[in-house]
Protein backbone atom coordinates (compact mmCIF):
# COMPACT_ATOMS: atom_id res chain seq x y z
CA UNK A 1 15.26 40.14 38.23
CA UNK A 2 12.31 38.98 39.61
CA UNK A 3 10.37 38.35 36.36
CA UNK A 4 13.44 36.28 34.75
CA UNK A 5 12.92 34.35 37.95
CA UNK A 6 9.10 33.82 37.17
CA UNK A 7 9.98 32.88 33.65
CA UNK A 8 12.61 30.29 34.91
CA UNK A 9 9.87 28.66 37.05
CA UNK A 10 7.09 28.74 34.56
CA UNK A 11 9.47 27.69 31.74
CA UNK A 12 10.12 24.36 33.96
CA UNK A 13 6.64 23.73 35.11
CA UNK A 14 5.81 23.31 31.48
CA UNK A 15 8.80 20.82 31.37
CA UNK A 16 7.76 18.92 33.94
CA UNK A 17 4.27 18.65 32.82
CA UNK A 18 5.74 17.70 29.39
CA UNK A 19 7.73 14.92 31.29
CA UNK A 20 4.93 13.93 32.84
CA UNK A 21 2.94 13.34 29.87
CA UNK A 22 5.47 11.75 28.77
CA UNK A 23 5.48 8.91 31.49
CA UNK A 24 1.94 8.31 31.08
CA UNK A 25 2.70 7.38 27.40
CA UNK A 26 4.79 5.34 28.34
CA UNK A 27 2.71 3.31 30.80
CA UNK A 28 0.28 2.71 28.33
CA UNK A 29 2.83 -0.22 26.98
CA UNK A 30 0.25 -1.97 29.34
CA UNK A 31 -2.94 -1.47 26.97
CA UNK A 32 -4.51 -4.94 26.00
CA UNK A 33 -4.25 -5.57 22.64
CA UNK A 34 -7.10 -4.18 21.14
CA UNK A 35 -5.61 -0.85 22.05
CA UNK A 36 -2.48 -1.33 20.03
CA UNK A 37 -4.23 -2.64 17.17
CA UNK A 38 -6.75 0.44 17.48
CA UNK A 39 -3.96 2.99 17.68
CA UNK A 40 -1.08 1.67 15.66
CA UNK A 41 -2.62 -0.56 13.68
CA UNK A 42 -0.79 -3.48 15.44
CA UNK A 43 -0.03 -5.76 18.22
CA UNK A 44 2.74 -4.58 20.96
CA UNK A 45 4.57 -7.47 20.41
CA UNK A 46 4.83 -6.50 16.51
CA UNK A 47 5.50 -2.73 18.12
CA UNK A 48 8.09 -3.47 19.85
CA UNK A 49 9.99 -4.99 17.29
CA UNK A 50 9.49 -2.46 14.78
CA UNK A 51 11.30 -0.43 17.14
CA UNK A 52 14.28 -2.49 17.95
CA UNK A 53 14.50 -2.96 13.58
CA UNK A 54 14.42 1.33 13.64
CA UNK A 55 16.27 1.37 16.91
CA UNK A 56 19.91 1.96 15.12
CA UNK A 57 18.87 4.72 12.86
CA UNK A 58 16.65 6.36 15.81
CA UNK A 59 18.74 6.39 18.80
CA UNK A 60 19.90 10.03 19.85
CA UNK A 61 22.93 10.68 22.33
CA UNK A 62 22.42 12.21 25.73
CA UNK A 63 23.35 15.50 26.27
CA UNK A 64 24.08 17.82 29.93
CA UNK A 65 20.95 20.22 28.50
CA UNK A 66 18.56 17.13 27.87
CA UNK A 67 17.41 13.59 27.47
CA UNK A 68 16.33 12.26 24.38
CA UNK A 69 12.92 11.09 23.40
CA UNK A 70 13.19 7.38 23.64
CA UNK A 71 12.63 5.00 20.48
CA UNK A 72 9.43 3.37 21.42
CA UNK A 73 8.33 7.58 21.68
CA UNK A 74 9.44 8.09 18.28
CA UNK A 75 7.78 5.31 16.74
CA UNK A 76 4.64 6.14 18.62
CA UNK A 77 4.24 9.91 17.23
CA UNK A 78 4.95 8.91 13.75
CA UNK A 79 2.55 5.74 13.42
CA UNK A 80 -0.29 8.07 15.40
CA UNK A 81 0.47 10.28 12.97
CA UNK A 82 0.03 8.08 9.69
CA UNK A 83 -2.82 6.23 11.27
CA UNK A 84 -5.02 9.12 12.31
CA UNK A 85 -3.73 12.05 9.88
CA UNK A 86 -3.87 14.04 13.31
CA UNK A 87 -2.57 17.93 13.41
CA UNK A 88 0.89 18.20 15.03
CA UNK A 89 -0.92 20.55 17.29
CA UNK A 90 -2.78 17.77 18.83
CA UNK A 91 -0.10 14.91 18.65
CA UNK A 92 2.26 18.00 20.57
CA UNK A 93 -0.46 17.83 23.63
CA UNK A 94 -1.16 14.09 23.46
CA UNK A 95 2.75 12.96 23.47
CA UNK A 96 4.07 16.11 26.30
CA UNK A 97 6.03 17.27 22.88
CA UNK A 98 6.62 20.69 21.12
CA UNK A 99 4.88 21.04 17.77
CA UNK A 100 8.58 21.47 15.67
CA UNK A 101 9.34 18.37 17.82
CA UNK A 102 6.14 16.02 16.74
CA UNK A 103 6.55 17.16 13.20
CA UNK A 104 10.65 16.65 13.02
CA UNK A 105 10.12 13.43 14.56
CA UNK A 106 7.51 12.25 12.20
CA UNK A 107 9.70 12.75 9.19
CA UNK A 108 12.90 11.51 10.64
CA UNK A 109 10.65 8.46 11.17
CA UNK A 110 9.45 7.84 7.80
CA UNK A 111 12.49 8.20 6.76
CA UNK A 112 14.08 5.90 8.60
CA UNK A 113 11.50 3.17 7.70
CA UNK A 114 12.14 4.11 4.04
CA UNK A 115 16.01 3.77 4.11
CA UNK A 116 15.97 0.51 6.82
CA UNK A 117 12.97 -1.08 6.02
CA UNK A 118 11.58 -0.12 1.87
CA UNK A 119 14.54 -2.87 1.05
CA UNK A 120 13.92 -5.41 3.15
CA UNK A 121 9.99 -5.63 2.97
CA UNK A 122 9.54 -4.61 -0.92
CA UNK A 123 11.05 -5.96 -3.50
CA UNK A 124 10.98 -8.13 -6.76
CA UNK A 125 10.27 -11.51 -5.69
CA UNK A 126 13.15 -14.35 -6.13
CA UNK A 127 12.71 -16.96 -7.90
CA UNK A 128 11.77 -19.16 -5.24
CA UNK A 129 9.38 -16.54 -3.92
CA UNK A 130 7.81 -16.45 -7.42
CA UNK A 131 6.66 -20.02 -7.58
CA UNK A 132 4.73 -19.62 -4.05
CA UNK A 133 2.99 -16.89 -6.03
CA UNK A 134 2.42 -18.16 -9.18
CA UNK A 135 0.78 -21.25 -7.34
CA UNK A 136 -1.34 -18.63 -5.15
CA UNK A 137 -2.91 -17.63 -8.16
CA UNK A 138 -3.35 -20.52 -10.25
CA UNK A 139 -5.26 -22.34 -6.68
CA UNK A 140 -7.84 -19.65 -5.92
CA UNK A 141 -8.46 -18.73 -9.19
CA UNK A 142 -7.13 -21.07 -11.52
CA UNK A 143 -5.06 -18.81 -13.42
CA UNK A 144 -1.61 -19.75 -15.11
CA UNK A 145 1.51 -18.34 -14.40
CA UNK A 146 0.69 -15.18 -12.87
CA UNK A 147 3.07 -13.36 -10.43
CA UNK A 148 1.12 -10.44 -9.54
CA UNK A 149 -1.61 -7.55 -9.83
CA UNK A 150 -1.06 -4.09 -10.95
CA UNK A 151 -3.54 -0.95 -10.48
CA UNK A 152 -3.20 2.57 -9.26
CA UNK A 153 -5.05 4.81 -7.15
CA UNK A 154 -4.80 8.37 -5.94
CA UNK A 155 -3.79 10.12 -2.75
CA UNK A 156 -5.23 13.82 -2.21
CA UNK A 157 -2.82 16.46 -1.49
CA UNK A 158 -2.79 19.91 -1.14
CA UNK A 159 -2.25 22.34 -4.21
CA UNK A 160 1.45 22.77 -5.12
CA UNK A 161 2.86 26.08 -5.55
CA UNK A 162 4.60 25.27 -9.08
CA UNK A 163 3.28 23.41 -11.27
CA UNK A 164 -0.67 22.67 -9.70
CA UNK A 165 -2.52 21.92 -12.53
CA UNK A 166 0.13 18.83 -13.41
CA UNK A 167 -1.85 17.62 -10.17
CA UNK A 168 -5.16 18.29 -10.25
CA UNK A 169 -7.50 14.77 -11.68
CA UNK A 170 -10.61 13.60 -13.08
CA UNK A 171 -11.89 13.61 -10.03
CA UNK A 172 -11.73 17.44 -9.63
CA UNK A 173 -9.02 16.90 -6.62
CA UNK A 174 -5.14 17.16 -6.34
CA UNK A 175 -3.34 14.22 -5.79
CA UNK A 176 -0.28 12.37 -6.34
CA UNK A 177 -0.95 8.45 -7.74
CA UNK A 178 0.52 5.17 -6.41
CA UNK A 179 1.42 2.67 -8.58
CA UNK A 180 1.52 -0.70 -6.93
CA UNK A 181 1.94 -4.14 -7.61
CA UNK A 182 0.82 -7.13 -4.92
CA UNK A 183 1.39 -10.88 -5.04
CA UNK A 184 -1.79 -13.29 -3.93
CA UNK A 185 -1.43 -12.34 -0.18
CA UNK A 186 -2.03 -8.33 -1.07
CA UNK A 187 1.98 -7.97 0.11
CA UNK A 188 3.02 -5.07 -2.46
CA UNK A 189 6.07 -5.90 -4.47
CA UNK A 190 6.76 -3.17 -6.21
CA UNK A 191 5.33 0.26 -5.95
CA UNK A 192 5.84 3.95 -7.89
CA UNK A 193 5.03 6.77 -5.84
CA UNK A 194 4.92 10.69 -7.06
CA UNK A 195 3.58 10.73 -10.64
CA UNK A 196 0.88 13.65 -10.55
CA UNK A 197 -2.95 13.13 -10.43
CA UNK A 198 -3.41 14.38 -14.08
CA UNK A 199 -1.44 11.41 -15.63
CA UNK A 200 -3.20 8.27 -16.87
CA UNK A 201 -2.08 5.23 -15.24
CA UNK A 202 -0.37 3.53 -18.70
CA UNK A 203 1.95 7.25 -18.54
CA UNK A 204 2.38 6.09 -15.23
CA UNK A 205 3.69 2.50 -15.68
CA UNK A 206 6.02 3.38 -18.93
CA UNK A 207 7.74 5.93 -16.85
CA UNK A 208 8.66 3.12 -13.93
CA UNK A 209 11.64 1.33 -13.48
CA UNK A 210 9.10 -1.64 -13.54
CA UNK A 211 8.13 -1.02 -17.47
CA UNK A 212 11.87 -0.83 -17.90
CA UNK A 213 12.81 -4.18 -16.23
CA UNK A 214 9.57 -5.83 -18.59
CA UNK A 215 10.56 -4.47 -21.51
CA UNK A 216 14.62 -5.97 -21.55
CA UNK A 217 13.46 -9.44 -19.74
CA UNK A 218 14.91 -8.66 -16.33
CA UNK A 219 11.61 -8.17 -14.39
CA UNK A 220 10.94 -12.25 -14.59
CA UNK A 221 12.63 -15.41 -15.03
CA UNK A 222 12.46 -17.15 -18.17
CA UNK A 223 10.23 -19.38 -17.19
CA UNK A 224 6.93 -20.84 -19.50
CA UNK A 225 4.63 -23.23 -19.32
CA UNK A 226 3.30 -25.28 -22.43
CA UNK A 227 -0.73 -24.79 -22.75
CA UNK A 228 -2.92 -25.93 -25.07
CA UNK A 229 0.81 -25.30 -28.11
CA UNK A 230 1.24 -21.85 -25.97
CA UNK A 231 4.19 -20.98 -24.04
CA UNK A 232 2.80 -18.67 -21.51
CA UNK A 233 5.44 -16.58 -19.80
CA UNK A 234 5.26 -15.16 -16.61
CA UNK A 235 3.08 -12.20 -16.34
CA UNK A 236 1.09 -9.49 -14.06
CA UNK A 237 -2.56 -8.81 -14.48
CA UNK A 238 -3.95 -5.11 -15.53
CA UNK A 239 -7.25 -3.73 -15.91
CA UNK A 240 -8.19 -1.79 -19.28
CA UNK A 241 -6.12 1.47 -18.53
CA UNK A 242 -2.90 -0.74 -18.98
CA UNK A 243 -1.23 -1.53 -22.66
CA UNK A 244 -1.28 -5.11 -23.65
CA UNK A 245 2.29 -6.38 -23.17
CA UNK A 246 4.46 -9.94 -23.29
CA UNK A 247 4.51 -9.45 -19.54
CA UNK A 248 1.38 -7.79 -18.73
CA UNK A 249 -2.14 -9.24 -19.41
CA UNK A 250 -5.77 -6.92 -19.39
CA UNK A 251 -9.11 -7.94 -20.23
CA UNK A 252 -10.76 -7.96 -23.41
CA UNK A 253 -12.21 -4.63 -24.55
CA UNK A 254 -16.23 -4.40 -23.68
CA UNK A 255 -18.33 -4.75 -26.46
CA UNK A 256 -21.15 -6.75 -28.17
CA UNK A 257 -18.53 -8.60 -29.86
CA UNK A 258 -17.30 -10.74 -27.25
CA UNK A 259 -17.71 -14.48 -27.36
CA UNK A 260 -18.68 -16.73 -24.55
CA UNK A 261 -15.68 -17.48 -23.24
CA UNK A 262 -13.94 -14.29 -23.76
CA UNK A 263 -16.95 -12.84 -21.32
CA UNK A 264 -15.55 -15.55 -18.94
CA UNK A 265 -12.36 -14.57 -18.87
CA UNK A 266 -12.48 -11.04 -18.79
CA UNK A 267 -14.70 -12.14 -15.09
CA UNK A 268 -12.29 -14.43 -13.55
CA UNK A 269 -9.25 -11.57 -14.61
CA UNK A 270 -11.21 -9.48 -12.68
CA UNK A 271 -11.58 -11.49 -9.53
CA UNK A 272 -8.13 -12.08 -9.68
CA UNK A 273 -6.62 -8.64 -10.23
CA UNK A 274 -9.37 -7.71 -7.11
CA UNK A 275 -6.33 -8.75 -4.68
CA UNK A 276 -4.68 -5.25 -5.42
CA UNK A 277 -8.08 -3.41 -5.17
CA UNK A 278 -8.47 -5.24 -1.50
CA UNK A 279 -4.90 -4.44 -0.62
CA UNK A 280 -5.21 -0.67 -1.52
CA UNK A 281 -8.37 -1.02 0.76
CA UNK A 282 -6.04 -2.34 3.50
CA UNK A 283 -3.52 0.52 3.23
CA UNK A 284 -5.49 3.13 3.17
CA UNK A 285 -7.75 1.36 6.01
CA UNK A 286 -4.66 1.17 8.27
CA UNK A 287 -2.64 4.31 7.59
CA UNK A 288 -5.99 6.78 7.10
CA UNK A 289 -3.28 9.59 6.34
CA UNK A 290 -4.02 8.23 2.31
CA UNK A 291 -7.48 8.25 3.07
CA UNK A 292 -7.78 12.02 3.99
CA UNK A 293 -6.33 14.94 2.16
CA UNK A 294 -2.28 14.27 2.88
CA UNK A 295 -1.19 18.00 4.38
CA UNK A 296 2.53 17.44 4.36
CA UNK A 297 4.74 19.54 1.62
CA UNK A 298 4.76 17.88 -1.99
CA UNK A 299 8.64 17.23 -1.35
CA UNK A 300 7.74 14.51 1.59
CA UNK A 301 4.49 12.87 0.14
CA UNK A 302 6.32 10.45 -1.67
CA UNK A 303 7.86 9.57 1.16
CA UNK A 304 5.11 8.87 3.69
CA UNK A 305 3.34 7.38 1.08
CA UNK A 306 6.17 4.60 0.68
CA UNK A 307 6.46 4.12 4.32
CA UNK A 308 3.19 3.12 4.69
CA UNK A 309 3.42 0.75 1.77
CA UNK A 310 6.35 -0.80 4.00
CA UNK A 311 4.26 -0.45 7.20
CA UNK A 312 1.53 -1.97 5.20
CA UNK A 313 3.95 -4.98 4.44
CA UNK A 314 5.59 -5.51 7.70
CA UNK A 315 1.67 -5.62 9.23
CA UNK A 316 0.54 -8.30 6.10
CA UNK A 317 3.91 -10.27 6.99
CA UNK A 318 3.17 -10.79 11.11
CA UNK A 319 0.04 -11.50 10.12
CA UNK A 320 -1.91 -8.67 11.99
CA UNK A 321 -5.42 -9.09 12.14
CA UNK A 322 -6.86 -6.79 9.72
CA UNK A 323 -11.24 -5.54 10.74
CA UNK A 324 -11.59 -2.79 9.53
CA UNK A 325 -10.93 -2.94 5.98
CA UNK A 326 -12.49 0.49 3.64
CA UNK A 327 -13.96 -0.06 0.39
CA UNK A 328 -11.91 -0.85 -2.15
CA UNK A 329 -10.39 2.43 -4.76
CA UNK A 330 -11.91 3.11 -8.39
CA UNK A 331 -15.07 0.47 -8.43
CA UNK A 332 -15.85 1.45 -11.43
CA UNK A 333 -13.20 -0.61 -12.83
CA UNK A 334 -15.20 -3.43 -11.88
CA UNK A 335 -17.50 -5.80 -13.82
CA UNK A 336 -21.33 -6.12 -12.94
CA UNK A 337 -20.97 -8.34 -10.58
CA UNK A 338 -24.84 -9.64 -11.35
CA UNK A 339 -23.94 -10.13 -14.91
CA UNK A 340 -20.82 -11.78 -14.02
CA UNK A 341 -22.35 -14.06 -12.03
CA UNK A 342 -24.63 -15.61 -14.67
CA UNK A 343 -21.97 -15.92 -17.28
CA UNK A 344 -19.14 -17.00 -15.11
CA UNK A 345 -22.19 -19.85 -13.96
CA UNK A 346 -22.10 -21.60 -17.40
CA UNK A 347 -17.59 -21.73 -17.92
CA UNK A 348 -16.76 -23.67 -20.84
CA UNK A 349 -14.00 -25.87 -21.32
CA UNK A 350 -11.37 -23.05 -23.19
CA UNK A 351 -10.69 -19.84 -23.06
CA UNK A 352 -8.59 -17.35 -25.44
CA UNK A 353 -6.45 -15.57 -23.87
CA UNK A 354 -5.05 -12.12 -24.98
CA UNK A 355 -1.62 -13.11 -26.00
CA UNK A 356 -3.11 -15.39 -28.30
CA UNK A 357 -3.10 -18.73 -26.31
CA UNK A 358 -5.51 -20.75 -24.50
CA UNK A 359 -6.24 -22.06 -21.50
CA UNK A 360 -8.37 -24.88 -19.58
CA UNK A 361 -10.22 -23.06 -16.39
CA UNK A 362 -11.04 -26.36 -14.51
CA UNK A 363 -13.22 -26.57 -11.20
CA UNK A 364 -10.85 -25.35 -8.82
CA UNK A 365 -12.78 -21.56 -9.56
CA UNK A 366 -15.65 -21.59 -6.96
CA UNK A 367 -19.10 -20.99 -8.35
CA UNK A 368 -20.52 -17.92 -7.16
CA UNK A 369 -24.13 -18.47 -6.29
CA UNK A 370 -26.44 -16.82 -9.36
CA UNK A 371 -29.31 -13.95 -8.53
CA UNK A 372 -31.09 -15.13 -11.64
């Protein structure tokens, strides 16, 4: 009798010391702003309504055997979670929370995010959206219409039980590869999230619903404009791993036989299809649970991986102030940036342009200054 007593009492002095953790979290809704940005990646006032747009999907009912953890707690766990890639074990001491509890909440969550938030924040721009873009591009780097940027990169995962090798890349790592596409503010548009590591990136695209939509003219408006006896349809801009397509525009392939102007091109493609490159450096800057080895189950990657892509989106959209951004994914995709210099230094009046047209790059394209 007496040692079901002792258990009684030392089962609720570790509820109240939960509790009381609990309460301390919650004070901290008075940290200045550079602790909100440093632990969830943005400001309280963007916090706080993240959590009223979750709020419906969240909300649990009160029961006679216990209270709920509020909203603003749930939110909290899951974005320490994808901003820190932190062990349940410690986010189960930090929050006053069980370990079952910090995990379960994490991935009701990202759900939630996913099914609320993935169709509201990404998605294929209208058409009024599209012309903001288009202009985006053609002002900073003088490109016609282009509506966005296309690249992959890889997030590390641990080995699957079936099927491991389908996973395992180039880079001598598992992984599971995002496929996104960003418009001129890095805001991703479209993404593709689950293909395995081993698959090239062109596999990649011609399995998406995006190839599909390209490929029967539902992807873009109809819209061209008349350069140089070219109509030039809307398009997105890929690096050399991508297949040439109507809709879909890469460089030139290296070699001594490039001309002048070809050279040029292939440079200023390259600065422009860098906005994807910066925003992969964003995402995996702010949710650093894609920049460490992911340790959830193969079955839920996908999923955090999209809700950070929202996250990432919702951040971009209120205009968070972003610091500390990492260095940007696959550099070797990149041109010499010496060489590029020198060449892009002496632009000519026309350049040919892959789907047989030409273009005018005028002076709106800063000149970078030249080592040389």
């Amino acid at each position: 009798m007496r040692q079901k007593t002792m258990q009684k009492v030392a089962f609720h002095v570790r509820r109240m010391k939960r509790l009381r953790k609990r309460r301390l979290i919650l004070l901290k809704l008075s940290w200045d702003e550079v602790d909100w940005q440093t632990n969830f990646r943005m400001t309280k006032t963007s916090f706080l309504h993240l959590c009223d747009i979750l709020r419906p999907r969240l909300t649990r009912q009160h029961t006679n055997f216990r209270s709920p953890l509020p909203v603003e707690m749930r939110v909290a766990i899951c974005l320490w979670r994808l901003a820190t890639n932190l062990e349940y074990r410690a986010i189960s001491h930090l929050f006053g929370i069980g370990i079952s509890t910090a995990c379960s909440v994490t991935q009701q969550v990202v759900t939630a995010i996913n099914v609320v938030m993935k169709p509201l924040y990404i998605k294929t721009p209208s058409e009024a959206e599209l012309m903001v873009i288009v202009q985006g591009f053609r002002d900073r780097w003088a490109l016609p219409q282009v509506a966005g940027a296309i690249d992959g990169t890889h997030i590390g995962i641990m080995a699957p039980d079936e099927n491991s090798v389908d996973y395992y890349n180039r880079k001598n790592v598992y992984s599971v590869i995002l496929q996104g596409v960003v418009d001129n503010t890095m805001k991703f548009w479209d993404i593709n999230v689950g293909c395995p590591g081993k698959v090239s990136y062109a596999k990649v695209l011609i399995n998406s619903s995006l190839y599909s939509r390209g490929e029967n003219g539902t992807l873009f408006p109809g819209w061209t404009e008349r350069l140089n006896n070219v109509d030039v349809p809307l398009h997105i801009l890929g690096d050399a791993a991508y297949p040439l397509l109507p809709w879909l525009v890469k460089p030139f392939p290296e070699g001594n036989g490039l001309t002048q102007p070809q050279v040029n091109f292939n440079y200023t493609l390259s600065q422009a299809r860098m906005t994807v490159e910066r925003a992969f450096g964003r995402l995996r800057g702010r949710w650093r649970c894609l920049l460490k080895r992911c340790d959830a189950h193969i079955s839920f990657v996908s999923h955090i991986i999209s809700a950070c892509c929202v996250l990432h989106n919702y951040c971009e959209t209120a205009n968070e102030e972003w610091v500390d951004e990492e260095p940007a994914d696959d550099v070797d995709d990149f041109v010499n940036s010496e060489i590029a210099c020198c060449v892009f230094s002496r632009i000519v009046g026309e350049v040919s342009l892959p789907w047989c047209g030409t273009v005018k790059l005028c002076g709106g394209i800063p000149k970078p200054p030249c080592p040389h």
